[in-house]
Protein backbone atom coordinates (compact mmCIF):
# COMPACT_ATOMS: atom_id res chain seq x y z
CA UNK A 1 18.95 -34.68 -4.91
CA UNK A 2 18.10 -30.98 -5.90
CA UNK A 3 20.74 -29.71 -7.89
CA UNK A 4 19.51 -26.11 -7.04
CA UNK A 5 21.37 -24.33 -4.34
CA UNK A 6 19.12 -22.54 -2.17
CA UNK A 7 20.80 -20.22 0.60
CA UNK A 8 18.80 -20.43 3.81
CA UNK A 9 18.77 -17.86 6.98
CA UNK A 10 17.58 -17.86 10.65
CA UNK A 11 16.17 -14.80 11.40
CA UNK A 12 16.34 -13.99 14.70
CA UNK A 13 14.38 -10.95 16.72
CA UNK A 14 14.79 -7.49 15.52
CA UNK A 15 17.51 -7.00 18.79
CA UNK A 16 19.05 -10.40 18.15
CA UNK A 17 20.14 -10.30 14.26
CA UNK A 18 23.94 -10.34 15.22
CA UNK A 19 23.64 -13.43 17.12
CA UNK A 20 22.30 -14.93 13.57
CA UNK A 21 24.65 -13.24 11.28
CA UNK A 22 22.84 -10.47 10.06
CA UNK A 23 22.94 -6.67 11.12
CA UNK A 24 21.79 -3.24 9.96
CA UNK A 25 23.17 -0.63 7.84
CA UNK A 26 25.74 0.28 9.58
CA UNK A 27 27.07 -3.10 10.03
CA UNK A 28 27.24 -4.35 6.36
CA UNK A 29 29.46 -6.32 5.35
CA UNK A 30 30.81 -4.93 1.95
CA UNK A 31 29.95 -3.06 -0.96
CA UNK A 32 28.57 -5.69 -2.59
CA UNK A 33 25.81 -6.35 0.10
CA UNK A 34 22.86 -3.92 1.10
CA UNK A 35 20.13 -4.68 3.75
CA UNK A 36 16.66 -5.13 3.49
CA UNK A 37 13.34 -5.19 6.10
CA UNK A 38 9.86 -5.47 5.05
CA UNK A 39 6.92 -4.38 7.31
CA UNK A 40 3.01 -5.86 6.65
CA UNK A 41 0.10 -3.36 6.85
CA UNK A 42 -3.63 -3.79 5.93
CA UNK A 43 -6.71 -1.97 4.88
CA UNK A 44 -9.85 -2.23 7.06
CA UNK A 45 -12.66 -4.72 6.26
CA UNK A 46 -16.25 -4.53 7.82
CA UNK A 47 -18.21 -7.57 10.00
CA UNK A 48 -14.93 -9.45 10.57
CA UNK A 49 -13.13 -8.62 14.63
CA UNK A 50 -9.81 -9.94 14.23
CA UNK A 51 -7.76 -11.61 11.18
CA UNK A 52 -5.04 -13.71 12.70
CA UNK A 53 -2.39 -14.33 10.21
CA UNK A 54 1.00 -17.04 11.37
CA UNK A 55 4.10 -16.31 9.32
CA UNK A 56 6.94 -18.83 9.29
CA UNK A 57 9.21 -16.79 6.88
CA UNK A 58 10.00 -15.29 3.55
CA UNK A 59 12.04 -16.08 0.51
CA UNK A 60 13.30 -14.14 -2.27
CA UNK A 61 14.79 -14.41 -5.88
CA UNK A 62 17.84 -12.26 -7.35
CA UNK A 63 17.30 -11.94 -10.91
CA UNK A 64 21.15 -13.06 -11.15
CA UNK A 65 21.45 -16.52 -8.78
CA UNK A 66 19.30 -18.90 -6.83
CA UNK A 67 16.53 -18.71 -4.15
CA UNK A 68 17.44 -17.28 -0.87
CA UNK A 69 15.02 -18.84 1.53
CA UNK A 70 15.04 -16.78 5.25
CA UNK A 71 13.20 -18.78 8.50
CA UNK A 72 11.92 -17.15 11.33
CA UNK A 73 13.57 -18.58 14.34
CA UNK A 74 9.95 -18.46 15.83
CA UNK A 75 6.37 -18.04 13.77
CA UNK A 76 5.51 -14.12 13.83
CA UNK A 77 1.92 -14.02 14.41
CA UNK A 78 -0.41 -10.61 13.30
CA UNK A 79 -3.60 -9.90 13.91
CA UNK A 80 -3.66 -7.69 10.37
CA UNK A 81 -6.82 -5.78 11.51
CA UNK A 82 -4.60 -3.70 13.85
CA UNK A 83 -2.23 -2.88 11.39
CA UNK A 84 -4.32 -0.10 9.68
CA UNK A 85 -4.23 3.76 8.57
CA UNK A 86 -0.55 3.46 8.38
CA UNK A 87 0.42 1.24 11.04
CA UNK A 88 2.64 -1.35 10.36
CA UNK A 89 4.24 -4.24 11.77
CA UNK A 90 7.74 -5.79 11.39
CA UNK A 91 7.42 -9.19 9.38
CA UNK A 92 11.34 -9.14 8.32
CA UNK A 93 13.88 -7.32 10.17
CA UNK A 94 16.78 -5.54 8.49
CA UNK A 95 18.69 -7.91 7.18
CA UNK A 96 22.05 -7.94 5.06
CA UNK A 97 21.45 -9.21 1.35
CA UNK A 98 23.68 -9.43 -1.84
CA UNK A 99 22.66 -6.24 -3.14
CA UNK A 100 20.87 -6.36 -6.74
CA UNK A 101 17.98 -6.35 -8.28
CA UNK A 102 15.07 -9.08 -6.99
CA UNK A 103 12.28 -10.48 -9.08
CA UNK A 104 10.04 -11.40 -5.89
CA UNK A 105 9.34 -12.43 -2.41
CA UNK A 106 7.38 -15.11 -1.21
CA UNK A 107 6.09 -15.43 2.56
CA UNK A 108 5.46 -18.57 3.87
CA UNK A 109 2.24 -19.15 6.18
CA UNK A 110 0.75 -21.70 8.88
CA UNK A 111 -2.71 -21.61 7.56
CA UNK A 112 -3.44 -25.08 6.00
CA UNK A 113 -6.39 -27.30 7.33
CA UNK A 114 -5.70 -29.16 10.30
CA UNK A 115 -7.03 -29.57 13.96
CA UNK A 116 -5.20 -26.24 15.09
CA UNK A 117 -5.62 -23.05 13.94
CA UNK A 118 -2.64 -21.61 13.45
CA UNK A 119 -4.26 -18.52 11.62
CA UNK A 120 -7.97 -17.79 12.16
CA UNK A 121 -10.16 -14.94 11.85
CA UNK A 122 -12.77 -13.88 14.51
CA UNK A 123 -16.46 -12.82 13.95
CA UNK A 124 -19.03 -11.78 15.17
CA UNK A 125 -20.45 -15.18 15.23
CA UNK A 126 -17.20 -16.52 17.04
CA UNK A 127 -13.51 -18.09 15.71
CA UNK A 128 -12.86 -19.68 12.15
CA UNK A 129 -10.49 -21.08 10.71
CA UNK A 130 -8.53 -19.17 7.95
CA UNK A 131 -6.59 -20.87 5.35
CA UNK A 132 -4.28 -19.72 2.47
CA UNK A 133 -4.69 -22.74 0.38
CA UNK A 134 -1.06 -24.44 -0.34
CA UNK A 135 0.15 -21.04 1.85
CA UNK A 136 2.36 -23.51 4.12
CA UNK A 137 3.74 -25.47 1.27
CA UNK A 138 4.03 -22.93 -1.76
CA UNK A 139 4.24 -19.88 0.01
CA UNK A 140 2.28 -16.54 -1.33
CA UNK A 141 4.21 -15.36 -4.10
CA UNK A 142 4.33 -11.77 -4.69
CA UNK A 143 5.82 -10.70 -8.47
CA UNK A 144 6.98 -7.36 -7.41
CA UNK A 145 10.72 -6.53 -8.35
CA UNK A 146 12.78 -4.67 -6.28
CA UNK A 147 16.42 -3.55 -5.88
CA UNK A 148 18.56 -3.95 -2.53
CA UNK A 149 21.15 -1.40 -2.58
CA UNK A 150 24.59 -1.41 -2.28
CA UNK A 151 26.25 -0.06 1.20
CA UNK A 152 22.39 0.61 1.19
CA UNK A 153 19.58 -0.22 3.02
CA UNK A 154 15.45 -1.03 1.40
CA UNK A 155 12.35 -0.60 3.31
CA UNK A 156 9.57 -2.37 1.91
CA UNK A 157 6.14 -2.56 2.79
CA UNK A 158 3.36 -5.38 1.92
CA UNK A 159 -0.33 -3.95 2.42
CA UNK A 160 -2.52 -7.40 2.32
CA UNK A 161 -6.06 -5.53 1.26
CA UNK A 162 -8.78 -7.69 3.11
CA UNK A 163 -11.47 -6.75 1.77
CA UNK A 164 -10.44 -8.22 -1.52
CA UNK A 165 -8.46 -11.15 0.25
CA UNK A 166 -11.58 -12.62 2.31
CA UNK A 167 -13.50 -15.31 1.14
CA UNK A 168 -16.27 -17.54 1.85
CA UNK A 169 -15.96 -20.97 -0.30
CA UNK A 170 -19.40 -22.88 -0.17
CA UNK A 171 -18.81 -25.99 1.33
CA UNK A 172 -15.26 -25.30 2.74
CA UNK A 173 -14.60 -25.07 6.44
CA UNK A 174 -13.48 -21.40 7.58
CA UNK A 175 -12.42 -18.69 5.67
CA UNK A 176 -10.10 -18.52 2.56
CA UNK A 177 -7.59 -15.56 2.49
CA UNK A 178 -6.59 -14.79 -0.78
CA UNK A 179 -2.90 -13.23 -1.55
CA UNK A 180 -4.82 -9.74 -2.25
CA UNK A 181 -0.78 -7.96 -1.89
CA UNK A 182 0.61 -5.30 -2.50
CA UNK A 183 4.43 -4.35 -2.24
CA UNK A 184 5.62 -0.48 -1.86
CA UNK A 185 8.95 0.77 -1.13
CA UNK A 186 8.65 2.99 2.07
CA UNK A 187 10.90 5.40 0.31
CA UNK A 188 8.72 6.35 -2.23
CA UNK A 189 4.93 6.58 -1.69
CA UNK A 190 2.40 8.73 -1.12
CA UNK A 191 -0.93 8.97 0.53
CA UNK A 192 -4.34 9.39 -0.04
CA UNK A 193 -6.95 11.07 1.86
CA UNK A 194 -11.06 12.52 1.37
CA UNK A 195 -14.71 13.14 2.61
CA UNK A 196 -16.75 11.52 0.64
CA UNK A 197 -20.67 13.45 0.12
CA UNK A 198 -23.19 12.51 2.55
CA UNK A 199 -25.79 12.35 -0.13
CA UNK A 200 -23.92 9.26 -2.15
CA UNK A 201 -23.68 7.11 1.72
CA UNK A 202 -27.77 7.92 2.28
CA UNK A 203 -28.76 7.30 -1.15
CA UNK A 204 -31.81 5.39 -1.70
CA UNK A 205 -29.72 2.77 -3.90
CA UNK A 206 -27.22 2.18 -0.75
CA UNK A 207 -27.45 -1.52 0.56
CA UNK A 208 -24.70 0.13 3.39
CA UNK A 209 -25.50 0.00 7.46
CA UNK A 210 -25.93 3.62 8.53
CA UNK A 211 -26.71 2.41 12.62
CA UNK A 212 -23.18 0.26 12.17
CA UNK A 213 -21.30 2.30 9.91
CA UNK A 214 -20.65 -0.21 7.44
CA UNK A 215 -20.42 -0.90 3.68
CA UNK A 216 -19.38 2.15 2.43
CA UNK A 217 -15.89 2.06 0.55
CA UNK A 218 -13.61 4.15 -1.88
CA UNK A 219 -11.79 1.58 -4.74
CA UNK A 220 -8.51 2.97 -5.78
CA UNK A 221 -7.59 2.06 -9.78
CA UNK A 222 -4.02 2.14 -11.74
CA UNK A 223 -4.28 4.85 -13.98
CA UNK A 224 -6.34 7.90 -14.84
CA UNK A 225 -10.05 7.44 -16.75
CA UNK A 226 -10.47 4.09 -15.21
CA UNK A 227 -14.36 2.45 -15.19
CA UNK A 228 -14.33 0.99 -11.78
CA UNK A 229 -14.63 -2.04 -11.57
CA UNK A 230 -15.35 -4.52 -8.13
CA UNK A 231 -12.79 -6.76 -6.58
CA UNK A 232 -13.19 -10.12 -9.00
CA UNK A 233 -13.28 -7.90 -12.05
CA UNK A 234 -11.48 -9.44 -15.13
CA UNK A 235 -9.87 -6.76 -16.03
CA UNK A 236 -10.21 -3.70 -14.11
CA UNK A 237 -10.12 -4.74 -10.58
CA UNK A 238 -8.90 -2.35 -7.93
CA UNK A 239 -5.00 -1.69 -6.80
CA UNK A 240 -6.62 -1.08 -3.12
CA UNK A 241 -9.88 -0.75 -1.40
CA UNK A 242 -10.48 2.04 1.73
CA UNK A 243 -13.45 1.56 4.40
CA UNK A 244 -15.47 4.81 4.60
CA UNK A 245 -16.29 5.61 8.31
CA UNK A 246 -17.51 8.57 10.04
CA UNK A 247 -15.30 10.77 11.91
CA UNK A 248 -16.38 12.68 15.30
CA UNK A 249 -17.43 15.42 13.33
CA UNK A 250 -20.25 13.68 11.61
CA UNK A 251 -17.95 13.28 8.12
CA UNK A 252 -17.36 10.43 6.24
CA UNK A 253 -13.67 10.16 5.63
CA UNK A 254 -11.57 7.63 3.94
CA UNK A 255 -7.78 7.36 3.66
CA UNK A 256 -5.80 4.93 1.46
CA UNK A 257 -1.96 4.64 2.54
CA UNK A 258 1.54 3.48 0.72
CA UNK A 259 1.22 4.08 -2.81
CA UNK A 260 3.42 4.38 -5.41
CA UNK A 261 3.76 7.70 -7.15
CA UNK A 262 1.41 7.96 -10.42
CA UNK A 263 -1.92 8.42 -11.82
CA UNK A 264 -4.94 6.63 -10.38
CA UNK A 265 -9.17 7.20 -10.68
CA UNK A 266 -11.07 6.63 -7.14
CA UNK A 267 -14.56 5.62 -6.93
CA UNK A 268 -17.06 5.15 -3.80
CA UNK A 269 -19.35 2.41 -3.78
CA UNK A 270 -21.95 2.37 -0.65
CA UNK A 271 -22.53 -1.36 -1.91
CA UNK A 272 -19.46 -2.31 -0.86
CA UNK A 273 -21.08 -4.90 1.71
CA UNK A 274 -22.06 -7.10 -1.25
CA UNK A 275 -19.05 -7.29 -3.08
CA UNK A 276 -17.90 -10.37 -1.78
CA UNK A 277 -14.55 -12.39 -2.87
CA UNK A 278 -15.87 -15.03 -5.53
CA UNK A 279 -19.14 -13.86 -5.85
CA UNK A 280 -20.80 -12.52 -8.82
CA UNK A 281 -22.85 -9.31 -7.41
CA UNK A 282 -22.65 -6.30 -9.87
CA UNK A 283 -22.30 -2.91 -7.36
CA UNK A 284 -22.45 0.84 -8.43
CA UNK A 285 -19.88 3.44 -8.02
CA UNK A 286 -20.54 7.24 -7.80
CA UNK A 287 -18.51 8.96 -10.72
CA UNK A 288 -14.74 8.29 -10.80
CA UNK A 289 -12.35 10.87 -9.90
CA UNK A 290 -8.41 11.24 -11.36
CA UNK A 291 -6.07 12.29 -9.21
CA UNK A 292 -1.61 11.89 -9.12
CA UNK A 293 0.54 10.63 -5.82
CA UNK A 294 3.66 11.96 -5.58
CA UNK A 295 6.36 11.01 -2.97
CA UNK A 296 6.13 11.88 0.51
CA UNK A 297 2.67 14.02 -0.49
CA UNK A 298 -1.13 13.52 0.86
CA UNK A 299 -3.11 14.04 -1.96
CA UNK A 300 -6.80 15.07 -1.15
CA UNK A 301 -9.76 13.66 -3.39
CA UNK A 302 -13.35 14.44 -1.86
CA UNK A 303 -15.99 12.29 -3.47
């Protein structure tokens, strides 16, 4: 036997958590506990109609003591490509924790091969299957620390970028979705927002879709002076990707939600379309541009 302890939860619906044991801020339990919810979002993609994602629960490591593994009482299922431009969904209710700092979270997902698709994606040639290889068994790990507050409550928020997370593997049945994460604390975060030149989305170099308004993008870096780089980059790969799409007005906007106070460099690419996950196409980028978040600020970067 395991000589690990590992403290497991039912989570029940968001009205329901008393009848499980857990509660909300106001109902904590002592000062040595603190609650915490996390919400999923996601950044638009082009040419895919739906990405279906089945989530069976979470779990989460103190930095001081073991595993604390939390189970949905029932599979939470999101179809991510509604949860854009700042909408978000609830993937773990507020729920009391020992308070302390945490090392990471890991969801757990029903996306492994088998005769039903728990998650799938939809295009425009019809349903595939999508699979998070060893998702179900291993969970998706994501090494983001945070701290759950005493007599306190944390608000977290996991943007799964798809554009970097979608793959094609040759030979492979469906589509792979790969843990492109992202955590932020809904406390403190900023946005990002622009118009990006309609010379740079009609240039002659563009492999973009003018008729369908695709395969324009803006890449988002860590850090100011950044050469951008595309999504399997070695070493410089983006911290998030925005779809460029025209507005009523005839503009091509772009907006790039829940980050984390700091410097960055932005780039567009109107090449976007062919900078698929695991492939090796090299794309161009108009001229980077630097530019700070702070908290609770839109920060403006035309391109």
């Amino acid at each position: 036997m395991d000589t690990k302890t590992f403290r497991r939860f039912i989570v029940c619906g968001a009205f329901a958590l008393s009848a499980c044991g857990g509660g909300s801020g106001s109902g904590l339990a002592g000062a040595s506990e603190g609650t915490l919810a996390i919400g999923i979002t996601d950044a638009p993609v082009d040419d895919v109609l739906e990405v279906n994602v089945q989530f069976t629960g979470v779990t989460l490591k103190p930095e001081s003591g073991d595993e604390i593994e939390i189970v949905f009482d029932q599979p939470k299922d999101f179809d991510l490509l509604t949860l854009t431009n700042g909408t978000t969904a609830e993937l773990l209710p507020e729920t009391v924790l020992p308070a302390g700092v945490y090392n990471w979270v890991r969801l757990a997902v029903n996306a492994e091969f088998d005769n039903v698709f728990d998650s799938y994606a939809v295009l425009p040639t019809g349903q595939v299957e999508l699979r998070v290889p060893s998702g179900s068994q291993n969970g998706l790990r994501l090494v983001s620390g945070f701290t759950v507050l005493a007599g306190g409550s944390t608000d977290l928020v996991i943007d799964w970028d798809l554009r970097k997370a979608l793959a094609n593997p040759v030979g492979q049945p469906g589509l792979h979705l790969r843990p492109a994460l992202r955590v932020t604390d809904r406390a403190v975060y900023g946005d990002l927002e622009g118009v990006v030149a309609t010379a740079l989305v009609q240039d002659a170099a563009c492999s973009n879709d003018l008729a369908a308004d695709t395969g324009n993008s803006v890449y988002v870096y860590s850090g100011n002076g950044v050469t951008p780089g595309d999504i399997d980059d070695p070493t410089m790969p983006p911290l998030a990707t925005a779809t460029v799409r025209q507005d009523i007005n005839g503009d091509y906007v772009y907006q790039v939600m829940f980050l984390p106070p700091g410097e960055y460099t932005a780039a567009f690419t109107c090449q976007a379309s062919d900078d698929i996950a695991g492939s090796d196409e090299d794309i161009a980028f108009s001229a980077p541009q630097n530019f700070t978040i702070e908290t609770g600020a839109t920060t403006v970067v035309d391109i």
